[in-house]
Protein backbone atom coordinates (compact mmCIF):
# COMPACT_ATOMS: atom_id res chain seq x y z
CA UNK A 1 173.48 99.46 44.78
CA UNK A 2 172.65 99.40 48.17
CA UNK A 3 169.52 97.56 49.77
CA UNK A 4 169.37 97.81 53.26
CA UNK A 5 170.96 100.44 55.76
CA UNK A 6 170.04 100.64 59.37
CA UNK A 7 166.50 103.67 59.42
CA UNK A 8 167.51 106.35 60.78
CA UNK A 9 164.08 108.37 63.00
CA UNK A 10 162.84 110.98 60.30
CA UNK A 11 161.20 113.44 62.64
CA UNK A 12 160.44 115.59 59.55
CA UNK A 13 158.32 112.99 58.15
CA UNK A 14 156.03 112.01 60.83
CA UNK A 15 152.50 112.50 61.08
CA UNK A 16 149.33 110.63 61.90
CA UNK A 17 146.28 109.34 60.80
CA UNK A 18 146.57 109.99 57.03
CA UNK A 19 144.28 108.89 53.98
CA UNK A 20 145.56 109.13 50.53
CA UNK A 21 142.73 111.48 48.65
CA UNK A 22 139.84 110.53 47.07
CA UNK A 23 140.14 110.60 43.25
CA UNK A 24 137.66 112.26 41.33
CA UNK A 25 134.68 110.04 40.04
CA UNK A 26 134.31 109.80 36.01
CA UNK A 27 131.63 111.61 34.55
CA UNK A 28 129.56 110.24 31.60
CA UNK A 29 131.76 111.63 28.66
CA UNK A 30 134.94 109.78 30.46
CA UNK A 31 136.01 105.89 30.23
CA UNK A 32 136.01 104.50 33.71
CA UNK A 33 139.14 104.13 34.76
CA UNK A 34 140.98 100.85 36.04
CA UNK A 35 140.68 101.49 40.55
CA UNK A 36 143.76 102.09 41.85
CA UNK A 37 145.92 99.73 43.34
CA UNK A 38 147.28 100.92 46.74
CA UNK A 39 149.57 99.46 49.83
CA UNK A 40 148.15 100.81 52.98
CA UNK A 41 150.68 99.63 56.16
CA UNK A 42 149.42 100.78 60.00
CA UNK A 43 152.40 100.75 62.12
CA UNK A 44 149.71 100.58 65.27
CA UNK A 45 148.05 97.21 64.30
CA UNK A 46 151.32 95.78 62.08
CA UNK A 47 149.40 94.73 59.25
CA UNK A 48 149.38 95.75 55.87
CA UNK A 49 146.26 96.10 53.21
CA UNK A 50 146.23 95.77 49.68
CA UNK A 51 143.23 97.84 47.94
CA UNK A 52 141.91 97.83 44.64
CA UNK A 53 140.37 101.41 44.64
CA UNK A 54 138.74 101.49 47.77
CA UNK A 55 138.02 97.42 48.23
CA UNK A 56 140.58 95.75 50.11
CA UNK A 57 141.66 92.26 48.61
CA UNK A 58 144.81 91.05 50.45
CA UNK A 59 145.90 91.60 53.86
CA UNK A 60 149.13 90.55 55.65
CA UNK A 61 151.01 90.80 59.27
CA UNK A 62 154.09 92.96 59.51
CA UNK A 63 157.15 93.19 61.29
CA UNK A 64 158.29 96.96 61.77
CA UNK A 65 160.63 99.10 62.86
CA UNK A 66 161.86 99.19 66.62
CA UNK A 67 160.26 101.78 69.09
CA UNK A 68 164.14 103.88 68.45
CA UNK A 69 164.04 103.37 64.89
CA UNK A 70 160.26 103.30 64.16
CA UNK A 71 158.74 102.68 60.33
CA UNK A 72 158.26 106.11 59.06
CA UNK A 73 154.73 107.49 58.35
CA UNK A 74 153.90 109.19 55.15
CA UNK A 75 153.12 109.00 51.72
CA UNK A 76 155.47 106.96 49.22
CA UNK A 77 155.36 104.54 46.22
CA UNK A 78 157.94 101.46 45.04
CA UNK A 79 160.24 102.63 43.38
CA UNK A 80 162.41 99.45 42.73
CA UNK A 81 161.29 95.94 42.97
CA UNK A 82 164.62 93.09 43.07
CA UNK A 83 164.21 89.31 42.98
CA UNK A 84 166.92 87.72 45.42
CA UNK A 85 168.92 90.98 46.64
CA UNK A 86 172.00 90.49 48.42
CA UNK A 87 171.96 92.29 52.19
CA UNK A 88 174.81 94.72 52.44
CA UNK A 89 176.22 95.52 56.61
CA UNK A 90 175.02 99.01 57.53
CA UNK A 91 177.94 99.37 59.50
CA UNK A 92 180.48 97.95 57.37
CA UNK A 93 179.45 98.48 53.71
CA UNK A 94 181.62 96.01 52.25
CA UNK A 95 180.32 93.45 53.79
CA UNK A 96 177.56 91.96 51.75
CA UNK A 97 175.54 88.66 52.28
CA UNK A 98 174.10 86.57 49.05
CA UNK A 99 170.61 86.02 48.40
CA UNK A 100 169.81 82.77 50.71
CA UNK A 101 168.99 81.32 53.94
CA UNK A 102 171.48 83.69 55.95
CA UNK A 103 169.98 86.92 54.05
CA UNK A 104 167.83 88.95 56.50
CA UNK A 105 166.03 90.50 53.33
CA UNK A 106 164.71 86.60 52.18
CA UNK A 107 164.25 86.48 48.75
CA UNK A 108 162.36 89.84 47.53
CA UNK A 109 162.84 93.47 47.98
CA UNK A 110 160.61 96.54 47.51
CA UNK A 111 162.21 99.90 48.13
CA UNK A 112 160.25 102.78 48.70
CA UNK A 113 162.05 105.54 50.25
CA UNK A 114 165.62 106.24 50.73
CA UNK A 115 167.09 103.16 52.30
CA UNK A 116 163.83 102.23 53.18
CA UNK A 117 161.76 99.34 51.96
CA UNK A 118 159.64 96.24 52.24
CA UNK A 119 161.32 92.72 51.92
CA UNK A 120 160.69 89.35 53.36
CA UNK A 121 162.98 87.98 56.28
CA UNK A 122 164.92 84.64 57.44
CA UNK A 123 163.39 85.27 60.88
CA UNK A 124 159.73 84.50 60.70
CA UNK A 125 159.12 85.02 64.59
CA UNK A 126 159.50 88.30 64.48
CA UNK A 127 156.88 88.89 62.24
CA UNK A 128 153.96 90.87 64.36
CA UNK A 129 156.57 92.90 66.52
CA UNK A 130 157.85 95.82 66.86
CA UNK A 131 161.83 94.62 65.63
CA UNK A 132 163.50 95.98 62.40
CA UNK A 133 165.61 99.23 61.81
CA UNK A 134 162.94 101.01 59.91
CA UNK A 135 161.81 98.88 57.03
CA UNK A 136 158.88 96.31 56.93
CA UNK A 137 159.08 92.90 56.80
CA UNK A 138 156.98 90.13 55.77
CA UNK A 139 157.11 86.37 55.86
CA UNK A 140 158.22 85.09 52.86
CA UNK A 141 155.76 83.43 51.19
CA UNK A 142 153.51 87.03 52.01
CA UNK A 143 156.09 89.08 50.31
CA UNK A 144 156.56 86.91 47.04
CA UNK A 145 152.58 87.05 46.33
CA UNK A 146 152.30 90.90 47.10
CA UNK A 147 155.67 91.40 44.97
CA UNK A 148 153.76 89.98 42.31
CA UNK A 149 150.77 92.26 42.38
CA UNK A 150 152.18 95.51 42.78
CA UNK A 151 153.99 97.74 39.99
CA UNK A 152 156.92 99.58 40.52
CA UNK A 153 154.85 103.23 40.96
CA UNK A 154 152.23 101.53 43.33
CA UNK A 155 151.38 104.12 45.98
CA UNK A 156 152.23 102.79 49.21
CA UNK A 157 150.71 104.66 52.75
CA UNK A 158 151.87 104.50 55.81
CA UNK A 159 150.27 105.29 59.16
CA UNK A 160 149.67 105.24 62.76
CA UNK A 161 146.56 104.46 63.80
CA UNK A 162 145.25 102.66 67.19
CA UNK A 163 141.88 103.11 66.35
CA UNK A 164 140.17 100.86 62.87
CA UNK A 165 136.58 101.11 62.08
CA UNK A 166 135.50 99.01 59.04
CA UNK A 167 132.75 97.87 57.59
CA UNK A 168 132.67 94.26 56.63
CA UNK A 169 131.41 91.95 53.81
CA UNK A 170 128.53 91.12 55.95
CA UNK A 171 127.97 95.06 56.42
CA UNK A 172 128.38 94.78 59.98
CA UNK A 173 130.75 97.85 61.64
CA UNK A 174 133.49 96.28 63.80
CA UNK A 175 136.47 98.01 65.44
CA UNK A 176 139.68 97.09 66.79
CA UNK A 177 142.24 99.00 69.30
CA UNK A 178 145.73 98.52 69.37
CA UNK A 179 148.83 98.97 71.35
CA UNK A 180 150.45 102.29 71.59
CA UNK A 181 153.73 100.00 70.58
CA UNK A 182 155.72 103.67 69.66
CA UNK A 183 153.84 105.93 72.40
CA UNK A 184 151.96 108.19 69.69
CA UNK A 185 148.85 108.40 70.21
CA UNK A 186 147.02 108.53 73.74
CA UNK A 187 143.46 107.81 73.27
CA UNK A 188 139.85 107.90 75.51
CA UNK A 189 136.42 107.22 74.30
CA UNK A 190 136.23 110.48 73.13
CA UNK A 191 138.58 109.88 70.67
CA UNK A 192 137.11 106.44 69.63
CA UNK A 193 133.56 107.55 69.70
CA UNK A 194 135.19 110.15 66.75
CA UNK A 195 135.88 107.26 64.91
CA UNK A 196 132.77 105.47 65.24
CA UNK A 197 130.33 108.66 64.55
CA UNK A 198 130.61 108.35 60.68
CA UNK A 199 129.46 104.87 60.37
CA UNK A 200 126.71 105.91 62.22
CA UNK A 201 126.80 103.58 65.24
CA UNK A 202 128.75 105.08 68.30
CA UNK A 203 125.43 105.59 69.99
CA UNK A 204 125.23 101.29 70.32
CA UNK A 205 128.47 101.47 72.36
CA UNK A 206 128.44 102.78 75.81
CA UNK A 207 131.67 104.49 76.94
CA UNK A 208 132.33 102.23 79.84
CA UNK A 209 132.64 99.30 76.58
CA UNK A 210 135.00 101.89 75.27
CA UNK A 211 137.18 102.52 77.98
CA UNK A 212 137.69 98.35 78.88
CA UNK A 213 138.55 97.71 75.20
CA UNK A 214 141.08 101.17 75.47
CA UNK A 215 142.04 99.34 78.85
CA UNK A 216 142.83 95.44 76.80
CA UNK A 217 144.19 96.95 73.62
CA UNK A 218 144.34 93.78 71.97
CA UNK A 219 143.40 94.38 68.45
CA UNK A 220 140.41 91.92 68.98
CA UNK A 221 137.22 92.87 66.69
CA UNK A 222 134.08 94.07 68.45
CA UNK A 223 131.35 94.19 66.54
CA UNK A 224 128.35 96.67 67.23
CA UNK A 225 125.83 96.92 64.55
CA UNK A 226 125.42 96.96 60.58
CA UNK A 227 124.25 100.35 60.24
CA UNK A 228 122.79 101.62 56.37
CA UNK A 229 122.20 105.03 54.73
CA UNK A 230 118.52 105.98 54.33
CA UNK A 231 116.19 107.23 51.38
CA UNK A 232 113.29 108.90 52.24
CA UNK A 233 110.67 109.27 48.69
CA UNK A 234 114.24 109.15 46.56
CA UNK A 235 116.12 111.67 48.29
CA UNK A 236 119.24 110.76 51.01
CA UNK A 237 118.63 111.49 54.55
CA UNK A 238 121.32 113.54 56.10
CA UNK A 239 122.84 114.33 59.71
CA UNK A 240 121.07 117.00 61.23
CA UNK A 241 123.05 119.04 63.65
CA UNK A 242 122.17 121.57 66.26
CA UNK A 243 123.40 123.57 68.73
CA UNK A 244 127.04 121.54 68.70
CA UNK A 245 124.94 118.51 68.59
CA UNK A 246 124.52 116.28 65.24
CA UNK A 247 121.87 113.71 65.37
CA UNK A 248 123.50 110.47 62.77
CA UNK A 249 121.28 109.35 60.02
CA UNK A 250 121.84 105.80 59.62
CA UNK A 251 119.65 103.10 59.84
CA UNK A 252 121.01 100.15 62.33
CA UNK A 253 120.13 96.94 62.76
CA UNK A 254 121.10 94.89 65.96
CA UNK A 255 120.52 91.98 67.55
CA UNK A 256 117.09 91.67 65.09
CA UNK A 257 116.15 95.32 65.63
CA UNK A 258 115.99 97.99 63.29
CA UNK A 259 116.36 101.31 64.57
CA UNK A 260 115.31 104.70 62.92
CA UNK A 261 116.96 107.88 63.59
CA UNK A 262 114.23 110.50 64.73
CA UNK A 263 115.73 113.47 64.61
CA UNK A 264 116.92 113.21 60.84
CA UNK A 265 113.96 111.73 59.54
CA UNK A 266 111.49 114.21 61.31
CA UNK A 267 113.69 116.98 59.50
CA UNK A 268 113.89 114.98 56.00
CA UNK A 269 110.13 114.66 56.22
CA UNK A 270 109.44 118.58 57.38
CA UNK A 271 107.51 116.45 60.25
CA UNK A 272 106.90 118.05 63.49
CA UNK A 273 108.34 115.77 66.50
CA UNK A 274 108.12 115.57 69.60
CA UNK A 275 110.00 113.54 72.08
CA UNK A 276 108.44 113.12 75.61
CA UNK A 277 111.27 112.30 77.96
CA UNK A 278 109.52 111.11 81.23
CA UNK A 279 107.43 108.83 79.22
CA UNK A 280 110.02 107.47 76.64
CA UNK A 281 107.72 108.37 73.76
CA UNK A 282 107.87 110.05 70.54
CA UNK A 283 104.62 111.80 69.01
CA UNK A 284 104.15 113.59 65.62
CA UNK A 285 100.58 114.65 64.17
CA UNK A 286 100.81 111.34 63.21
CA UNK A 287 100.98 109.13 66.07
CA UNK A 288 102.77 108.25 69.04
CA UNK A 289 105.49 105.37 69.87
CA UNK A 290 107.73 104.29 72.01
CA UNK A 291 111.20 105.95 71.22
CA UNK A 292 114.61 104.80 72.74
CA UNK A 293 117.41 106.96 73.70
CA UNK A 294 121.10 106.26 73.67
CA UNK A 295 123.76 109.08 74.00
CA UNK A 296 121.68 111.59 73.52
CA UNK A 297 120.80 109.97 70.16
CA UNK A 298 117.06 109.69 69.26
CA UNK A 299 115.57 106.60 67.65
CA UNK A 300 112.67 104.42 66.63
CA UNK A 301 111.46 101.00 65.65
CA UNK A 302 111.26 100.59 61.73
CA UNK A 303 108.05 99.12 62.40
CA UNK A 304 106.66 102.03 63.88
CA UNK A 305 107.86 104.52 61.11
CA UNK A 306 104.43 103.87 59.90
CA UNK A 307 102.88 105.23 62.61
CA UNK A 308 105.22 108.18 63.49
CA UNK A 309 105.55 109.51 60.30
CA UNK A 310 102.96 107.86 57.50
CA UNK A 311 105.97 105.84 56.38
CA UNK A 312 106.93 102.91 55.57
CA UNK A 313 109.97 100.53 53.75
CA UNK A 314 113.05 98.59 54.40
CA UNK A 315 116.45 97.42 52.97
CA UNK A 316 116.64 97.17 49.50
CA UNK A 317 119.91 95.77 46.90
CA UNK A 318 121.63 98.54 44.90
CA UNK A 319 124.33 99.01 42.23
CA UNK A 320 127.07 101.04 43.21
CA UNK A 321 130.58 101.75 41.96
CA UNK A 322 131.70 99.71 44.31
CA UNK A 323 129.29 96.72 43.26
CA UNK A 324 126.26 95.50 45.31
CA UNK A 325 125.44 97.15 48.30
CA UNK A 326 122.32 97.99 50.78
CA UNK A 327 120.24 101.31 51.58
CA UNK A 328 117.15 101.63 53.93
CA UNK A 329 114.31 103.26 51.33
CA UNK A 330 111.46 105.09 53.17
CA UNK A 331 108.23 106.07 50.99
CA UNK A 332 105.26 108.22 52.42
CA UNK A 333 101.90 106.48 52.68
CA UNK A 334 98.91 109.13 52.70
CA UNK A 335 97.16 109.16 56.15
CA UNK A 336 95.71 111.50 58.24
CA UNK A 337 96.87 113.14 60.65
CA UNK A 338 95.30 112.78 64.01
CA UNK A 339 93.80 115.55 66.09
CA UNK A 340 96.15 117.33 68.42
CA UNK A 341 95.71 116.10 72.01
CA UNK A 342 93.99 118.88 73.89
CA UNK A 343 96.63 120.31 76.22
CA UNK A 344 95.90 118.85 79.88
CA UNK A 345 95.52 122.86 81.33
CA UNK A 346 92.74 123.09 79.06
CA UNK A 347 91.30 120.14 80.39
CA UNK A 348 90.98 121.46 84.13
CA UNK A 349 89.80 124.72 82.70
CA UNK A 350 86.73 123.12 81.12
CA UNK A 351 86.52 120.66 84.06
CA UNK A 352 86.09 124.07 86.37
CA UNK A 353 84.21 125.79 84.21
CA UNK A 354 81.87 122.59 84.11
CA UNK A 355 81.46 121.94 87.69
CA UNK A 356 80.77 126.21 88.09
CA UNK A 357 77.86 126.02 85.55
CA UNK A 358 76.07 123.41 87.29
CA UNK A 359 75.99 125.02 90.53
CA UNK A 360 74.13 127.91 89.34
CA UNK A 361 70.23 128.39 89.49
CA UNK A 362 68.75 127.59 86.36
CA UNK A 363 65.92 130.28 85.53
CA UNK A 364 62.59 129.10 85.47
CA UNK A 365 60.86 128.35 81.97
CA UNK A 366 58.80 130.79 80.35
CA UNK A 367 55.38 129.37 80.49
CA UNK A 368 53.71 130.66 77.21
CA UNK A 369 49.93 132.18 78.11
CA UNK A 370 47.01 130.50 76.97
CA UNK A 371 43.22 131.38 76.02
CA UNK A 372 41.92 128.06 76.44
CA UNK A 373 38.94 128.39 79.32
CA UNK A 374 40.29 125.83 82.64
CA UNK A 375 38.43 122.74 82.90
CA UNK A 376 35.65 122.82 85.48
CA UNK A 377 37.20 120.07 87.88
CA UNK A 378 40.06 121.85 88.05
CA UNK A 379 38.22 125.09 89.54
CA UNK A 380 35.88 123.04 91.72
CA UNK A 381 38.58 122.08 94.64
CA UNK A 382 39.59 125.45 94.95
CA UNK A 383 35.77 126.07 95.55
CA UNK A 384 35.97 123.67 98.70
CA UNK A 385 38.83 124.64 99.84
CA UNK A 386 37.42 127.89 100.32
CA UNK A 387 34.37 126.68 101.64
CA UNK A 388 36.32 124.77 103.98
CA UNK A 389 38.14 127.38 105.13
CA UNK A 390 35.19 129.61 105.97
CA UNK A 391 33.63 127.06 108.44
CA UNK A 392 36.78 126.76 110.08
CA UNK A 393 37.24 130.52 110.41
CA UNK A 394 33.28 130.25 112.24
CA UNK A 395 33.98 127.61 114.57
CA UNK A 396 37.02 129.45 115.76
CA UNK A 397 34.47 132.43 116.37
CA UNK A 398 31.74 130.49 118.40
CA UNK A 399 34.22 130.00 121.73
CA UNK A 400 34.63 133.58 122.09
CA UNK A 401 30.89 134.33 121.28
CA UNK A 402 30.23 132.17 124.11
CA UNK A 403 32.85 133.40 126.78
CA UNK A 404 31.33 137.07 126.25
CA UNK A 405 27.47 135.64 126.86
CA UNK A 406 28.77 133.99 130.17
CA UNK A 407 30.34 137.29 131.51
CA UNK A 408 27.07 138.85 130.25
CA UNK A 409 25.56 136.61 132.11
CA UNK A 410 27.04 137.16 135.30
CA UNK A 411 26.62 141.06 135.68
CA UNK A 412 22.74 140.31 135.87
């Protein structure tokens, strides 16, 4: 039987990006079944995975086929496992090399597809480049402990993908971008920022960050933030989208800060918001705090969810299929809501309407008639007045009384 021919290119069987389905989740009246074991290879980053359902538990570098004869992408499984297979001369087919030191296939062989398969190698440098006809090597001591965990039937997937978001152990979101070693898959922060949008983080990386790690492609982590799905009273808080725009829903925590999404939480909570651009704030009948914009994303701080919107948790353990793992919980605490703030037009209208009223005359107050007689002292200096006035109105008379004797006078 033959074990290794030189790969030919199979142009009908590439294709990008692929991820094996999701298999259905057992209901109660079903036994849980054992997760599936799984070999996921990316040709962009040269490593391969081994998953137990959807938990990885081995990893291992690769070397792959050569830009002319690349590693096929697709879907496959092993269909033949072989301890110590002898290497047979794709160009001269009766020439066959024993299992040993000289054999390029090392000591284990995996076929599966055609004259395809994974195997270990007597050339351990060329592990982590781009080298082989087709098929996928791995150092030796790799190969014999992944031979020995995988049945023959074991799905095996194989991709191209420059882009890897993961989450890790420690729940933080990291992502790596790699080579374009076969000249696939052009990429721009567009594309990455795709990638990053369903962990709910791409906001906490700026473009620019995007472009310089497009720009190094050295498969180095970055990490940007653990980010968490929310609860709010029991229920799961959802993207909201509008208008081609979707506002994520995760909580995320970086460097000590935990940020809210507004947007989703507002809608979750049938709240009202408000966000206040020139002033960087976000009100609600509730309150008002500061809120913090990133790529067009709206968000909060967790300890002003009290405020904003009368709630108030944090992170709490859960059980999951896949074991432990962490949500952000949110439960309404009864407050009232504070007046509306009156709207500042209305302000200069009353302020106007003020400043016109006191400008007017005020009419003079009605001064209720009264039956009581006047007090006698308050009638006497009107009597003297008008005595005063009549002697005044006499000695004005007695000059002219006089001039008219004189003339009198003078006539005689």
């Amino acid at each position: 039987m033959l074990k290794k021919f030189a790969a030919l290119v199979l142009s009908a069987g590439l294709f990008f990006g692929l991820t094996a389905p999701a298999s259905a989740a057992p209901t109660n009246n079903q036994p849980v079944e054992k997760p599936i074991r799984k070999i996921v290879i990316n040709s962009a980053s040269r490593m391969l995975s081994l998953y137990d359902g959807s938990v990885r538990i081995e990893m291992f570098p690769l070397g792959l086929g050569k830009p002319s004869t690349p590693t096929p992408v697709g879907y496959y499984k092993i269909n033949t496992k072989e301890i110590d297979p002898p290497w047979i001369d794709p160009s001269n087919p009766e020439y066959e090399i024993p299992s040993g030191e000289s054999n390029p296939l090392g000591y284990r062989w995996m076929q599966i597809w055609g004259n395809y398969g994974i195997h270990g190698t007597n050339r351990p440098d060329s592990i982590g480049h781009y080298v082989s006809n087709g098929c996928v090597r791995m150092r030796e001591a790799d190969v014999e402990r992944l031979f020995d965990k995988v049945d023959i039937g074991t799905p095996v997937e194989i991709t191209y993908n420059r882009v890897v978001v993961e989450k890790n152990a420690d729940d933080e979101i990291v992502y790596y971008i790699y080579p374009d070693g076969y000249g696939w898959q052009p990429i721009d922060a567009t594309y990455v920022n795709k990638w990053l949008a369903p962990y709910g983080v791409s906001a906490f990386e700026s473009d620019a960050d995007i472009e310089k790690k497009i720009y190094d492609s050295d498969g180095e982590p970055t990490y940007i933030a653990k980010a968490y799905t929310i609860e709010l009273n029991g229920r799961r808080v959802e993207n909201f989208e509008r208008d081609g725009r979707t506002f994520d829903s995760k909580a995320v925590v970086r460097e000590g800060i935990t940020y809210l999404p507004a947007v989703p939480i507002a809608m979750a909570s049938k709240t009202k918001l408000e966000w206040r651009a020139g002033e960087s704030t976000l009100r609600t009948s509730y309150g008002e705090v500061v809120g913090i914009e990133r790529k067009r994303q709206l968000y909060l701080n967790a300890d002003d969810a009290i405020v904003l919107f009368s709630l108030d948790g944090g992170l709490q353990n859960v059980e999951g299929a896949n074991g432990k793992s962490r949500i952000y919980r949110l439960q309404t605490v009864e407050r009232l809501p504070i007046p509306d703030e009156p709207d500042p037009k209305d302000k200069k209208k009353r302020k106007k309407s003020d400043e016109k009223s006191s400008t007017e005359v005020k009419p003079a107050p009605t001064v209720e008639p009264t039956t009581e007689p006047k007090p006698k002292a308050e009638i006497e200096p009107k009597a003297e007045a008008q005595s005063k006035a009549e002697t005044q109105s006499k000695a004005e008379v007695s000059p002219k009384a006089e001039v008219e004797s004189k003339a009198d006078g003078g006539e005689e």
